[in-house]
PDB file of N, CA and C in Angstrom:
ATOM      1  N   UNK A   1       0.510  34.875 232.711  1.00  0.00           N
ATOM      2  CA  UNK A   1       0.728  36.105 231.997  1.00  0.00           C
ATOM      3  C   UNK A   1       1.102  35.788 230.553  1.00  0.00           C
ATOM      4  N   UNK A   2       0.193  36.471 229.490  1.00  0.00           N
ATOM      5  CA  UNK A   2       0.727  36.103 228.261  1.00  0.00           C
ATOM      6  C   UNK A   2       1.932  37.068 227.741  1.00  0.00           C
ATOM      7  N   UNK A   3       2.632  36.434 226.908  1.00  0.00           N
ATOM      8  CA  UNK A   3       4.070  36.832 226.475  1.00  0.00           C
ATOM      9  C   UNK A   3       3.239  37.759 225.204  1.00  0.00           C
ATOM     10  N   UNK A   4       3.868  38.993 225.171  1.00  0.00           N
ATOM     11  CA  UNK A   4       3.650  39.815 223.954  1.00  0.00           C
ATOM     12  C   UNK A   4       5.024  40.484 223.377  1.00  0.00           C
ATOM     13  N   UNK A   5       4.411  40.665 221.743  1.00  0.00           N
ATOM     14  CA  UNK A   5       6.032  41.424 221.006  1.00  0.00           C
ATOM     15  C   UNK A   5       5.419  42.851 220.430  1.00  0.00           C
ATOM     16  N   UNK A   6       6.355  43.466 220.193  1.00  0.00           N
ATOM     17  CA  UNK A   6       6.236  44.149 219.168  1.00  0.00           C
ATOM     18  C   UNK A   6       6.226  43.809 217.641  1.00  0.00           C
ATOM     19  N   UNK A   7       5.041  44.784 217.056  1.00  0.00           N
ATOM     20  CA  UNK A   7       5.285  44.671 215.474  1.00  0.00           C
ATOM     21  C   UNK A   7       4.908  46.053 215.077  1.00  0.00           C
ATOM     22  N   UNK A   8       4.953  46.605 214.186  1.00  0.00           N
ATOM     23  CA  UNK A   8       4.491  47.750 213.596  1.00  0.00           C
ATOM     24  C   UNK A   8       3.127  47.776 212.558  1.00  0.00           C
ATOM     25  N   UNK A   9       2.261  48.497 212.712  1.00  0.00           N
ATOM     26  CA  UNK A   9       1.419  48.660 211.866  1.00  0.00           C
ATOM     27  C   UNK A   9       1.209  49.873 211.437  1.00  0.00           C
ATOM     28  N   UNK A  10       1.232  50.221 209.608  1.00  0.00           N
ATOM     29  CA  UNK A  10       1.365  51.819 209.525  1.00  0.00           C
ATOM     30  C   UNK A  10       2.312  52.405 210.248  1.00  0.00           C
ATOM     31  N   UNK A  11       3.218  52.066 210.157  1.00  0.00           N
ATOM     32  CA  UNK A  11       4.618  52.734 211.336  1.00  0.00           C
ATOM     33  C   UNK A  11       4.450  52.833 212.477  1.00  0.00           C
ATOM     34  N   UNK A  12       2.817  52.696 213.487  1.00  0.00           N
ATOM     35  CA  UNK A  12       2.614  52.383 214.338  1.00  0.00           C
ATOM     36  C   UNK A  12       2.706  51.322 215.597  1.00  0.00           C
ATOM     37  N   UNK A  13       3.985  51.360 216.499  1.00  0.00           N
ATOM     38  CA  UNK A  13       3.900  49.972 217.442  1.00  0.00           C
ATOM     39  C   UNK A  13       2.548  49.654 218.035  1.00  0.00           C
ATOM     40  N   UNK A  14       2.618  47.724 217.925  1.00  0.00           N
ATOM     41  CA  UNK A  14       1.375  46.957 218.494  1.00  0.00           C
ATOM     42  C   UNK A  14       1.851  46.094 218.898  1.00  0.00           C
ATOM     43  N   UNK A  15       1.540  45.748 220.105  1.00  0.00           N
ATOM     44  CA  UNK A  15       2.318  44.669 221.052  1.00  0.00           C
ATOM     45  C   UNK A  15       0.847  43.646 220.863  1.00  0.00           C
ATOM     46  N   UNK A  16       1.002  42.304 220.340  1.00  0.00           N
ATOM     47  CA  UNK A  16       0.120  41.644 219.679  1.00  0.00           C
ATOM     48  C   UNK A  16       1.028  40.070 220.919  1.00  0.00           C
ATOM     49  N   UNK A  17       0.293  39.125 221.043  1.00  0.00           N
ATOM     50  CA  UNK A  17       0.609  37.845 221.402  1.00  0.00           C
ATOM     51  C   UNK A  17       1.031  36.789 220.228  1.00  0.00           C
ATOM     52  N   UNK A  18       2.043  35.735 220.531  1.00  0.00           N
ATOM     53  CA  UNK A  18       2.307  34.646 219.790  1.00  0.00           C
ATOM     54  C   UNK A  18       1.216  34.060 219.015  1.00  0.00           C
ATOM     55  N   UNK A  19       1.170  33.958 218.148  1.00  0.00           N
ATOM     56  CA  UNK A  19       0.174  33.062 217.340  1.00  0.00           C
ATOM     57  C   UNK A  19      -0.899  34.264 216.759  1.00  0.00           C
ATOM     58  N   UNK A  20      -0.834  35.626 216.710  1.00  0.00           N
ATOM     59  CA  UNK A  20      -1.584  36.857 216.015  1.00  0.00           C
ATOM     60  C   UNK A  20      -1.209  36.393 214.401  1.00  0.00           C
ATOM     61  N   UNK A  21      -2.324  36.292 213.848  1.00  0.00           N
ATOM     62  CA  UNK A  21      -2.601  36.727 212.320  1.00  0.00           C
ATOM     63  C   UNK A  21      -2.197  38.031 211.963  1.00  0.00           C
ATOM     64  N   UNK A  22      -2.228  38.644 210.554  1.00  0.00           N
ATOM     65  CA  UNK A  22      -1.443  40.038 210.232  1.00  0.00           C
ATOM     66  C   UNK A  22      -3.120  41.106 210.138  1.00  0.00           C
ATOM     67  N   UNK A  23      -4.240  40.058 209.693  1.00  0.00           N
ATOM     68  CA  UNK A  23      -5.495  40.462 210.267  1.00  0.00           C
ATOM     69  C   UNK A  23      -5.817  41.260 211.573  1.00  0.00           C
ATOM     70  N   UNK A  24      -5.777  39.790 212.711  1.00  0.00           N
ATOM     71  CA  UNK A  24      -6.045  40.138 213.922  1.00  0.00           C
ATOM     72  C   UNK A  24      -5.129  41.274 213.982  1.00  0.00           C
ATOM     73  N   UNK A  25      -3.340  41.618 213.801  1.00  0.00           N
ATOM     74  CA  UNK A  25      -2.748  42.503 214.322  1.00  0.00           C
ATOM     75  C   UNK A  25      -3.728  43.972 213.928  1.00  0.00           C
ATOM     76  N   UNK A  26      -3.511  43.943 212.504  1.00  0.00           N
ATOM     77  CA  UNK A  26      -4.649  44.955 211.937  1.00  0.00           C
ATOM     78  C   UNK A  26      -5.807  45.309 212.603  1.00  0.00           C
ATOM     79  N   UNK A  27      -6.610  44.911 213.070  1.00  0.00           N
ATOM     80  CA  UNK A  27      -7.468  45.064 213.760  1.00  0.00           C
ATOM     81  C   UNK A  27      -7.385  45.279 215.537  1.00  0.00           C
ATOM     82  N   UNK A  28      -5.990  44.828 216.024  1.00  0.00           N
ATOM     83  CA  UNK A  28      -5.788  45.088 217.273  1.00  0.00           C
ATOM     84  C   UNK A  28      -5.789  46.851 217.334  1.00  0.00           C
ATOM     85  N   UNK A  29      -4.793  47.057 215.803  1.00  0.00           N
ATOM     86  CA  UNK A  29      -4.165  48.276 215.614  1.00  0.00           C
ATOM     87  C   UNK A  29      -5.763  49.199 215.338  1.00  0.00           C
ATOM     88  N   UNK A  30      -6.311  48.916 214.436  1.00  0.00           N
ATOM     89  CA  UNK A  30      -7.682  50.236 214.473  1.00  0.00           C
ATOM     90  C   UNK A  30      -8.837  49.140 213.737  1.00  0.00           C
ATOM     91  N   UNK A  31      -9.995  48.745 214.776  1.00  0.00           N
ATOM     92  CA  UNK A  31     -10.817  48.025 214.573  1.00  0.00           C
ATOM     93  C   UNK A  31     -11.529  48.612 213.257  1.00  0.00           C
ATOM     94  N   UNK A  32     -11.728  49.707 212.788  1.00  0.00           N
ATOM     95  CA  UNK A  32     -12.852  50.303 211.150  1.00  0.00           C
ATOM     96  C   UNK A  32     -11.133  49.326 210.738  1.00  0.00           C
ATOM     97  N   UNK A  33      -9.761  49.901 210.134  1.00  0.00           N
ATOM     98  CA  UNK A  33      -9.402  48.426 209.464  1.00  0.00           C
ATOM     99  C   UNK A  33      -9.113  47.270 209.096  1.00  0.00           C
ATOM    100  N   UNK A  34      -9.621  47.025 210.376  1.00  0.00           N
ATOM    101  CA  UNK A  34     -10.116  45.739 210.176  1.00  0.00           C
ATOM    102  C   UNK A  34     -10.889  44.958 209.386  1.00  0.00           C
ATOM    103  N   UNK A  35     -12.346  45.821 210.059  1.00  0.00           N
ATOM    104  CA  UNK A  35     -13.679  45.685 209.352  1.00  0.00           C
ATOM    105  C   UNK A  35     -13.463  46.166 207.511  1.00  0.00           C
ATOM    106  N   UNK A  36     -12.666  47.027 207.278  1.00  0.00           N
ATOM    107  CA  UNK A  36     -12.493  47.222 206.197  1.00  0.00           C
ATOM    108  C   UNK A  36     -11.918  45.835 205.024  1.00  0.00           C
ATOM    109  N   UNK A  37     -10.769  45.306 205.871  1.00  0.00           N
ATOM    110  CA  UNK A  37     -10.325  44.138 205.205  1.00  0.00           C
ATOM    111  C   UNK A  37     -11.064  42.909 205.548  1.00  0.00           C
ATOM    112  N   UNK A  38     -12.114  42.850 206.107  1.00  0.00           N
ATOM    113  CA  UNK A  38     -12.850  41.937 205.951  1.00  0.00           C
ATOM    114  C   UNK A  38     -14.509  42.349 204.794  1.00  0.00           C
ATOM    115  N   UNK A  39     -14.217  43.451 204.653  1.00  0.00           N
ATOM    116  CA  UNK A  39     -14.782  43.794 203.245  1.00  0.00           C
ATOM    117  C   UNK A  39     -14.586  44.129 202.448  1.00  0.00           C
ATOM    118  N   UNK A  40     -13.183  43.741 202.235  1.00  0.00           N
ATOM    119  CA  UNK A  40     -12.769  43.793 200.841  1.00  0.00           C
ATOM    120  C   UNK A  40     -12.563  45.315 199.980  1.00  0.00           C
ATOM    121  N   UNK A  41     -12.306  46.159 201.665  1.00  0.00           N
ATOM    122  CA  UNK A  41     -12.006  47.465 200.936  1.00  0.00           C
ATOM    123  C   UNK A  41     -10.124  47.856 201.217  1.00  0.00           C
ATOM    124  N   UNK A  42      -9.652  46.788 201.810  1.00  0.00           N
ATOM    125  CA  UNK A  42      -8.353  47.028 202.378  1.00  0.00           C
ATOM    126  C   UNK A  42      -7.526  45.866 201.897  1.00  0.00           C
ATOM    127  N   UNK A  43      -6.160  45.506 201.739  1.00  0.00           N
ATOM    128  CA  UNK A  43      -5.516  44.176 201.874  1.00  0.00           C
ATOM    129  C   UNK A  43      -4.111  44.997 202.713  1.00  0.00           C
ATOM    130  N   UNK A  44      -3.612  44.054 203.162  1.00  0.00           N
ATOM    131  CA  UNK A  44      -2.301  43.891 203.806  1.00  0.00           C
ATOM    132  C   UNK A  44      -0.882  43.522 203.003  1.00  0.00           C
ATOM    133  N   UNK A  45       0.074  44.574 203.491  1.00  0.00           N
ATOM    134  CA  UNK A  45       1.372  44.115 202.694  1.00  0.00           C
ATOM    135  C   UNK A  45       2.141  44.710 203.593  1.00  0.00           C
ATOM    136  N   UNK A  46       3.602  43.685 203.240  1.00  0.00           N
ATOM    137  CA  UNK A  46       4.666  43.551 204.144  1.00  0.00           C
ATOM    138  C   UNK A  46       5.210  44.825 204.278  1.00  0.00           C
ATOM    139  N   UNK A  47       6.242  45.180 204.880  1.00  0.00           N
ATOM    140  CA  UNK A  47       6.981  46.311 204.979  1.00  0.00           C
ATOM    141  C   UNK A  47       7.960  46.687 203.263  1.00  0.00           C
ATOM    142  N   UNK A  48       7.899  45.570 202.668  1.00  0.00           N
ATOM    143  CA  UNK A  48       8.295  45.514 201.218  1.00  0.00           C
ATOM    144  C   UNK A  48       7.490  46.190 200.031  1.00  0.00           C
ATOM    145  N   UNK A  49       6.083  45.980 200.455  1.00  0.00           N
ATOM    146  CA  UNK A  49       4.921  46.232 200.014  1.00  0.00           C
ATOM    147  C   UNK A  49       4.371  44.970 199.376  1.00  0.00           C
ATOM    148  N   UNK A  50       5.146  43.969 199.826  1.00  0.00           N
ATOM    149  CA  UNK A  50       4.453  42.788 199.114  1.00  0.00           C
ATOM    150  C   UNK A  50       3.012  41.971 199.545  1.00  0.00           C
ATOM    151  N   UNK A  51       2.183  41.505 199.099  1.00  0.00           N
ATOM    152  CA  UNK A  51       1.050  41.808 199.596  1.00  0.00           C
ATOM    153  C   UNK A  51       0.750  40.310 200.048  1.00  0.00           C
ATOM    154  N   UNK A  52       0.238  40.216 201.642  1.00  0.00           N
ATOM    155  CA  UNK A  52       0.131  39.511 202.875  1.00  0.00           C
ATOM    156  C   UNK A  52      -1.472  38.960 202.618  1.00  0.00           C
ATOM    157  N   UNK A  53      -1.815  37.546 202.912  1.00  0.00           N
ATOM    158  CA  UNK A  53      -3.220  37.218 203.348  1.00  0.00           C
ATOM    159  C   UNK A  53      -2.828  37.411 204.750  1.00  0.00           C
ATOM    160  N   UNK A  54      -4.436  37.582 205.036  1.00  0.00           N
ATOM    161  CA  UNK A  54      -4.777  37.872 206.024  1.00  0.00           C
ATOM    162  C   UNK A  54      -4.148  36.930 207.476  1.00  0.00           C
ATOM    163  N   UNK A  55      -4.967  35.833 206.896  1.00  0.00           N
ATOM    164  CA  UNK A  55      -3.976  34.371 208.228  1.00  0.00           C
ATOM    165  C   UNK A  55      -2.721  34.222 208.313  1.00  0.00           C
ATOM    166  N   UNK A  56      -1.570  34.836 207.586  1.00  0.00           N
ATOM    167  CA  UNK A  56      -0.224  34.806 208.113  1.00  0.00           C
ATOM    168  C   UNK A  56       0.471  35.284 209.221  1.00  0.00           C
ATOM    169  N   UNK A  57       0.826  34.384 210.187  1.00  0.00           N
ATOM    170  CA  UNK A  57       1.043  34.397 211.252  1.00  0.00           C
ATOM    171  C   UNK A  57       2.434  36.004 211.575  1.00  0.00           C
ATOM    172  N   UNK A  58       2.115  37.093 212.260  1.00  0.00           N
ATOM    173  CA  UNK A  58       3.630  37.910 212.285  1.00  0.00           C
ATOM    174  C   UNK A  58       4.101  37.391 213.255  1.00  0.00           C
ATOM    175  N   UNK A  59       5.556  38.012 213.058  1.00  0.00           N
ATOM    176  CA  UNK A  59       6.960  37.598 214.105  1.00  0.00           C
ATOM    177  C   UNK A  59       7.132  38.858 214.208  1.00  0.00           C
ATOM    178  N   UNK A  60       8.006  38.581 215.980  1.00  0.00           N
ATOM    179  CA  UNK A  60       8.222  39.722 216.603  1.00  0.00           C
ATOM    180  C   UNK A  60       9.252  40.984 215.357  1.00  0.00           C
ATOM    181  N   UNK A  61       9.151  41.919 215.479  1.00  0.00           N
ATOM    182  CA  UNK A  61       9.236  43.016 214.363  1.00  0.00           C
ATOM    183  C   UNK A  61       8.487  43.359 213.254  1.00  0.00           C
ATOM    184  N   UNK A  62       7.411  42.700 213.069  1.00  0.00           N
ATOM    185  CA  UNK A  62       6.894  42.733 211.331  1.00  0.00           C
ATOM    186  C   UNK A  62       6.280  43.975 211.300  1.00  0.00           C
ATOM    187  N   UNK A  63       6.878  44.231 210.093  1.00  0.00           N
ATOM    188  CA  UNK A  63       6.180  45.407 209.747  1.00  0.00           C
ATOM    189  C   UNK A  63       5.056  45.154 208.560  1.00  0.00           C
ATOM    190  N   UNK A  64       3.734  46.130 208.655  1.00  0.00           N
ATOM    191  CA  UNK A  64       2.208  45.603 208.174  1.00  0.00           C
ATOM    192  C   UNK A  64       1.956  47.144 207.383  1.00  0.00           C
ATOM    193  N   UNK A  65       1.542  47.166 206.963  1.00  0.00           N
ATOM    194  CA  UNK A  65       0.902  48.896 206.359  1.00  0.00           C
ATOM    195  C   UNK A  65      -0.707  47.703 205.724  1.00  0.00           C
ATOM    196  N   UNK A  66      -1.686  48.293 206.178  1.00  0.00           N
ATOM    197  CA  UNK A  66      -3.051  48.536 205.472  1.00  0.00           C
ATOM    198  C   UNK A  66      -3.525  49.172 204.446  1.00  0.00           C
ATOM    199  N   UNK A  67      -3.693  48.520 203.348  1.00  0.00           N
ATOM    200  CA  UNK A  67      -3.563  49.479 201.866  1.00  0.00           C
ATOM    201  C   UNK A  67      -4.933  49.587 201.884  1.00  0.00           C
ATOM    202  N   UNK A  68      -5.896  50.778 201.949  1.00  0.00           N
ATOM    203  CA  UNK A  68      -7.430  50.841 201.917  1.00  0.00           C
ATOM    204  C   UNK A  68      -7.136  51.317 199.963  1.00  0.00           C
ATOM    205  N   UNK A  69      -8.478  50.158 199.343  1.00  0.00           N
ATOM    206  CA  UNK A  69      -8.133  50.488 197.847  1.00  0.00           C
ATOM    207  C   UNK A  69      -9.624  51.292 197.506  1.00  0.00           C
ATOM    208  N   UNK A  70      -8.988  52.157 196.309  1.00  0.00           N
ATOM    209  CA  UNK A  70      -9.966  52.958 195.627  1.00  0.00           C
ATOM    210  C   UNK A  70     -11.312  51.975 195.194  1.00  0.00           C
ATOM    211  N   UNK A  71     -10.749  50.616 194.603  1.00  0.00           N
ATOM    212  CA  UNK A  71     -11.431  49.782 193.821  1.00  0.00           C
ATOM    213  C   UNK A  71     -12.376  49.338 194.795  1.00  0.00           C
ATOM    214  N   UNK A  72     -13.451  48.853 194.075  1.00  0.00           N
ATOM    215  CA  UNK A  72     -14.350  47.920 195.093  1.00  0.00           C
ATOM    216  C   UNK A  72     -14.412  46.493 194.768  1.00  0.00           C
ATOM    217  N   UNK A  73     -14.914  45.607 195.583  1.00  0.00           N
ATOM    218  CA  UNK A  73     -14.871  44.103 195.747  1.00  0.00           C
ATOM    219  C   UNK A  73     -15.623  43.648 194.473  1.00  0.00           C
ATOM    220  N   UNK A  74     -14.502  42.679 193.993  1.00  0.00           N
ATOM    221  CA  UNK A  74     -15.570  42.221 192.342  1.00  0.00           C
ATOM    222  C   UNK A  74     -17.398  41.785 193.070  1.00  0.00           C
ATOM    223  N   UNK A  75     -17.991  42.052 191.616  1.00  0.00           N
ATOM    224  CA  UNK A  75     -19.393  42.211 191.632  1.00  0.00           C
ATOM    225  C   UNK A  75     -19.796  42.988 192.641  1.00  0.00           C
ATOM    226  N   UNK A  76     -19.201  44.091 192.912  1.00  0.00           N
ATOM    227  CA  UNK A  76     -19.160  45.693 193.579  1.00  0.00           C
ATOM    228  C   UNK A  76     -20.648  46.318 192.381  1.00  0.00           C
ATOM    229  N   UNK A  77     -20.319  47.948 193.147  1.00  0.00           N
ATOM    230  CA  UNK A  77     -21.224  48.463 191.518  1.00  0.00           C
ATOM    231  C   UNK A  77     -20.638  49.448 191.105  1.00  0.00           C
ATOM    232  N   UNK A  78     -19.500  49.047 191.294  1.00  0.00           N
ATOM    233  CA  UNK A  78     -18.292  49.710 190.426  1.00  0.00           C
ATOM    234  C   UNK A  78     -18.882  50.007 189.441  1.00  0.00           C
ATOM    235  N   UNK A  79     -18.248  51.351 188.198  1.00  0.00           N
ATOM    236  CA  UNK A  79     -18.898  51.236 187.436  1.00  0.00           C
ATOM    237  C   UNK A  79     -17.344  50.920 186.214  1.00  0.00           C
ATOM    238  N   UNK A  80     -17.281  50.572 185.203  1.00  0.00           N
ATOM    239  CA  UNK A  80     -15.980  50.176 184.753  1.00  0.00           C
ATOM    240  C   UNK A  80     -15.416  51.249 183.690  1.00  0.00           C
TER     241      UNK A  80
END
């Protein structure tokens, strides 16, 4: 039986396993943001708002919010 914790995502509880990325949690929590931060339309930041890569491992409590940004991914067709 695998051991699971709590963490929060978007103020939302996600009971995620030892060794979850703040990614994978993200994506446990709602697979479109996932897919979003793997295109560069989302990034991750702490409960501080300080802003998380993706591969950092959470600990039981972390809190995650998914920032979906207005901007698009450089060489987008943004227009400036």
């Amino acid at each position: 039986m695998t051991e699971h914790f709590r963490i929060f995502v978007n103020e939302r509880p996600v009971g995620v396993a030892p060794g979850t990325t703040a990614r994978e949690a993200a994506r446990a929590f709602d697979p479109a943001l996932g897919a979003r931060l793997d295109a560069g339309e989302a990034y991750l930041t702490d409960g501080r708002g300080v802003r998380l890569e993706g591969d950092e491992l959470v600990a039981p409590g972390s809190i995650l919010r998914v920032v979906v940004s207005a901007r698009r991914k450089e060489g987008g067709d943004a227009q400036p």
